[in-house]
Protein backbone atom coordinates (compact mmCIF):
# COMPACT_ATOMS: atom_id res chain seq x y z
CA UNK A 1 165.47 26.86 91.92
CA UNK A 2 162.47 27.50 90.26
CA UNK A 3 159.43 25.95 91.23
CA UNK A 4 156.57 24.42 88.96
CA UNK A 5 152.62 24.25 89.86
CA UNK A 6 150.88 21.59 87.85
CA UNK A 7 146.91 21.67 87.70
CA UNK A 8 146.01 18.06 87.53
CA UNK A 9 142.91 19.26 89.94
CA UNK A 10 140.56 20.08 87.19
CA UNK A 11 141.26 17.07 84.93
CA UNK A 12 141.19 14.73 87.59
CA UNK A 13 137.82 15.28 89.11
CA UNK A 14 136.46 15.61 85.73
CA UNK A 15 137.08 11.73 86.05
CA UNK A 16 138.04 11.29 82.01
CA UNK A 17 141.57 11.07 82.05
CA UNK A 18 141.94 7.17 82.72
CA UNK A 19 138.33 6.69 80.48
CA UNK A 20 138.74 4.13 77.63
CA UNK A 21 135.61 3.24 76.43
CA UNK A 22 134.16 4.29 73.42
CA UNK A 23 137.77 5.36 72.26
CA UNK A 24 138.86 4.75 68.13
CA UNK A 25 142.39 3.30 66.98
CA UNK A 26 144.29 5.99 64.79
CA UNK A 27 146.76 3.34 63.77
CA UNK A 28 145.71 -0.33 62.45
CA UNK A 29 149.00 -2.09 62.82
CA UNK A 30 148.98 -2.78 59.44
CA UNK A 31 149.29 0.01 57.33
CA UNK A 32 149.26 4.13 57.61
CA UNK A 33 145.58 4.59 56.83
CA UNK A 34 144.70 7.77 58.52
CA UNK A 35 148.17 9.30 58.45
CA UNK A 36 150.32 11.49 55.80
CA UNK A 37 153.03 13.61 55.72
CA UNK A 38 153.21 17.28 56.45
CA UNK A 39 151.91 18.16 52.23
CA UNK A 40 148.95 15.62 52.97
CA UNK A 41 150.85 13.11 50.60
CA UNK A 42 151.89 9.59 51.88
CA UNK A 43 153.92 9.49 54.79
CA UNK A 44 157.60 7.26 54.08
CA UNK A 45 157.10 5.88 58.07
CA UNK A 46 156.66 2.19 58.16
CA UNK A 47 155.02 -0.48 59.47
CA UNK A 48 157.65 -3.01 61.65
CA UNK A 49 155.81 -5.91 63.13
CA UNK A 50 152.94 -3.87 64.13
CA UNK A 51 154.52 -0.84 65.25
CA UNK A 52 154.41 3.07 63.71
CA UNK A 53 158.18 2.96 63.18
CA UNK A 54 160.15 6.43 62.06
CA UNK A 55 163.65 6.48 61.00
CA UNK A 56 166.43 7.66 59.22
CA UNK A 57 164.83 11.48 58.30
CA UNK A 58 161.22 9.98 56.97
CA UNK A 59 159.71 13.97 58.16
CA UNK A 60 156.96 13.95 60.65
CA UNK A 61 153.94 11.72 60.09
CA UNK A 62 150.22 13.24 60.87
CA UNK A 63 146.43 11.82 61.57
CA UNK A 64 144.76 13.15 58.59
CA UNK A 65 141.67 13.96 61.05
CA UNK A 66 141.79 16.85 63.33
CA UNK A 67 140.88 16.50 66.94
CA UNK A 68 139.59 19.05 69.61
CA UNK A 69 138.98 17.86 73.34
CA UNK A 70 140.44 14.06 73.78
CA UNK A 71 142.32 11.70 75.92
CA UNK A 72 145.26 10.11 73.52
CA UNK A 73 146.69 6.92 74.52
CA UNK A 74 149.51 5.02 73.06
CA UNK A 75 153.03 3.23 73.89
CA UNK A 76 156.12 4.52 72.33
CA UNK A 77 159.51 3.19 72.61
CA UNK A 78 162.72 5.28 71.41
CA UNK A 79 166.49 5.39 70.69
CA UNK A 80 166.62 8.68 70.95
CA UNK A 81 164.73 12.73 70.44
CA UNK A 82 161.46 12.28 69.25
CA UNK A 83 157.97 13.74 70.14
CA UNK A 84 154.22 13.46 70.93
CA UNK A 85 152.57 16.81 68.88
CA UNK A 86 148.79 17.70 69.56
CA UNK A 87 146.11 20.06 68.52
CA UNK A 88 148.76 20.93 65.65
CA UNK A 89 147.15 23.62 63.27
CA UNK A 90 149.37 23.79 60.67
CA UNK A 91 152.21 20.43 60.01
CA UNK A 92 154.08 22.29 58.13
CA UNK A 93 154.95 24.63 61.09
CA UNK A 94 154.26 22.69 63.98
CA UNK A 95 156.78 24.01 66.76
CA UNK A 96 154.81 27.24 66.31
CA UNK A 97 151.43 25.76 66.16
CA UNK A 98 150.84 23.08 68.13
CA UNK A 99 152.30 21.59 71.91
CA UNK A 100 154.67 18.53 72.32
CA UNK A 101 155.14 16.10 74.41
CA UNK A 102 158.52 15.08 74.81
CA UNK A 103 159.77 11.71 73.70
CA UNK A 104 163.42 10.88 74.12
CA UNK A 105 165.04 8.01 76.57
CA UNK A 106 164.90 8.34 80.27
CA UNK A 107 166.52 11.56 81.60
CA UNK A 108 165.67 14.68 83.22
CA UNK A 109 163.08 16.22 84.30
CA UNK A 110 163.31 19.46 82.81
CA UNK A 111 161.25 21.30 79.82
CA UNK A 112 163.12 19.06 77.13
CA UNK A 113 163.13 15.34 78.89
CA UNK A 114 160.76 12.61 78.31
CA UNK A 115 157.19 13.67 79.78
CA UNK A 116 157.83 18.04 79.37
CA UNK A 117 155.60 19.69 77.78
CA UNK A 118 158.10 21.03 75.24
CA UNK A 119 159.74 24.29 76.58
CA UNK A 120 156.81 24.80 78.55
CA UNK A 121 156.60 22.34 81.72
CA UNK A 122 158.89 20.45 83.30
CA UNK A 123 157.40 16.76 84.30
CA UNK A 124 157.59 16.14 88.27
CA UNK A 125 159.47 13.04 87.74
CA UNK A 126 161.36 11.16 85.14
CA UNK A 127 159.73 7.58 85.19
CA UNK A 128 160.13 6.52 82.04
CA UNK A 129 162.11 3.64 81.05
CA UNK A 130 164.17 2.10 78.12
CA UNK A 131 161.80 0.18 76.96
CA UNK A 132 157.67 0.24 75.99
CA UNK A 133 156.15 3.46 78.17
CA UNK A 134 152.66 4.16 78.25
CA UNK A 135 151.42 7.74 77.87
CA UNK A 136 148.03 9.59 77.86
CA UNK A 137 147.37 12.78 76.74
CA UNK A 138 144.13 14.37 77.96
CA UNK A 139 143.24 18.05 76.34
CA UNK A 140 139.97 19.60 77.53
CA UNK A 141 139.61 22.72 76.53
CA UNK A 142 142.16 24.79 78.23
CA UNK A 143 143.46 21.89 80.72
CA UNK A 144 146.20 19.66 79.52
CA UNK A 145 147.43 16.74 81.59
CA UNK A 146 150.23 14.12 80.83
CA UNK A 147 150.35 10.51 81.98
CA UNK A 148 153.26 8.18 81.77
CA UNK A 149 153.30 4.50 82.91
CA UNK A 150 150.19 5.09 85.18
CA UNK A 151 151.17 8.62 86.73
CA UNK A 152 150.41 11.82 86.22
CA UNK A 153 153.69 13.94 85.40
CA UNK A 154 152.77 16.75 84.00
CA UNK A 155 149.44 19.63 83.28
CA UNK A 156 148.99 23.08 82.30
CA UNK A 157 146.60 25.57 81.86
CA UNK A 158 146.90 27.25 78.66
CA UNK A 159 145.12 30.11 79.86
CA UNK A 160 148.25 31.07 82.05
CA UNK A 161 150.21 31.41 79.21
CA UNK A 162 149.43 35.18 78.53
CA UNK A 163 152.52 36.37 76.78
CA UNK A 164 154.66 35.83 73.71
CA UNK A 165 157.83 33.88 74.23
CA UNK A 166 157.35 33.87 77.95
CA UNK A 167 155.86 31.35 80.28
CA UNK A 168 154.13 32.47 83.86
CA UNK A 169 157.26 31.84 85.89
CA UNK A 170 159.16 34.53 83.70
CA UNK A 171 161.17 31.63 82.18
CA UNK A 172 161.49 32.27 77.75
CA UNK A 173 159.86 29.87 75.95
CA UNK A 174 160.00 29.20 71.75
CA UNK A 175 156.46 30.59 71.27
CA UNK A 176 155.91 33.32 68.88
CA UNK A 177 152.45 33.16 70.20
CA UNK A 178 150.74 33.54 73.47
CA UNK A 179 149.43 29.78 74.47
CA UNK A 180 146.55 30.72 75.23
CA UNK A 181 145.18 32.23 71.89
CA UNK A 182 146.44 28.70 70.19
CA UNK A 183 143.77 26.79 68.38
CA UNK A 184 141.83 24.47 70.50
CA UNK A 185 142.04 21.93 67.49
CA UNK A 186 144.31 20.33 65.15
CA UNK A 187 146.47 17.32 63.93
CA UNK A 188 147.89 14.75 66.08
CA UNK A 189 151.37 13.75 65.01
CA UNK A 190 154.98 11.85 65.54
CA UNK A 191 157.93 13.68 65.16
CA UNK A 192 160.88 12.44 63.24
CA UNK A 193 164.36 13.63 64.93
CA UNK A 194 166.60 11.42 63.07
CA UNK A 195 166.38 8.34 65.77
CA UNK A 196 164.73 5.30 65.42
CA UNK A 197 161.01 5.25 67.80
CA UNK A 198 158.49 2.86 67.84
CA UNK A 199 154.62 3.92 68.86
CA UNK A 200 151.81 1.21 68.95
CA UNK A 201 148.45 1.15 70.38
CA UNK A 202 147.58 4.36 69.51
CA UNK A 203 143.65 5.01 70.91
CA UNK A 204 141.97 8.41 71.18
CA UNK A 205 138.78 9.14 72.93
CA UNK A 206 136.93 12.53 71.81
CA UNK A 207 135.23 14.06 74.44
């Protein structure tokens, strides 16, 4: 069995992951100003009393504004595969560019259930539930830390993540290119996987 050391420490005494003031809505609940598809043309997700809704092969959608250091709040709810992508240089490409957080229905934990950070990090737990689950997302610098339904889950320090393809326990991983010389900056987005998910109050908080 191998065994997983998440570095909440950092983060944590830093004293900005649960920080809401002063944070900006990326989504008005009315229409997808701010957002586009992976061209930079109109995104086809909709607007469903309120809610970011994706379905039926729309493509990812993406915040037009790029974002460094942040803690990203939101609620998503989800039939099925979708996915949380941050600090995404290039849309187009962003499994190679940019991390995800894993959205799907409760399951796991492993490195593809709800709360991984996408074939990187396991979460410690799956509590995530069929309906509305919270999430934060805090990135500073090299520190990443997950939240879910007022726990942390999962971290990581990218600067750990030294080799191609590989992640520190040995373990292979989908990424062409060592973590830690990713860009430190990008899109935020919502990936489309062909199932029907739902993502509202949708708040980031540069720092």
């Amino acid at each position: 069995m191998k065994r997983y050391i998440i570095p909440f420490v950092s983060l944590t005494l830093s004293g900005l992951l649960f920080a809401d003031n002063h944070s900006q809505s990326l989504f008005n609940g009315k229409d997808l100003t701010g957002w586009q598809d992976r061209n930079g043309n109109a995104s086809k997700w909709e607007v469903v009393d309120g809610n970011l809704q994706g379905k039926k092969k729309l493509g990812d959608i993406w915040s037009k504004e790029r974002f460094a250091d942040f803690v990203l709040s939101l609620e998503f709810k989800t039939t099925g595969n979708s996915g949380i992508f941050f600090r995404t240089d290039n849309p187009k490409n962003p499994v190679q560019t940019g991390i995800e957080v894993q959205v799907e229905r409760p399951n796991g934990p492993n490195k593809h259930s709800v709360g991984a950070l996408y074939d990187l990090v396991p979460p410690k737990k799956n509590n995530a539930t069929k309906g509305w689950n919270k999430v934060k997302i805090t990135a500073k610098d090299n520190m990443i830390t997950v939240e879910m339904n007022g726990e942390i889950i999962n971290g990581m320090d990218l600067n750990k993540w030294t080799e191609p393809n590989k992640n520190p326990d040995g373990s292979k991983n989908k990424f062409k290119t060592p973590l830690k010389d990713f860009k430190r900056e990008g899109h935020i987005g919502f990936q489309d996987h062909g199932h029907l998910v739902s993502y509202r109050n949708i708040k980031i908080k540069k720092l």
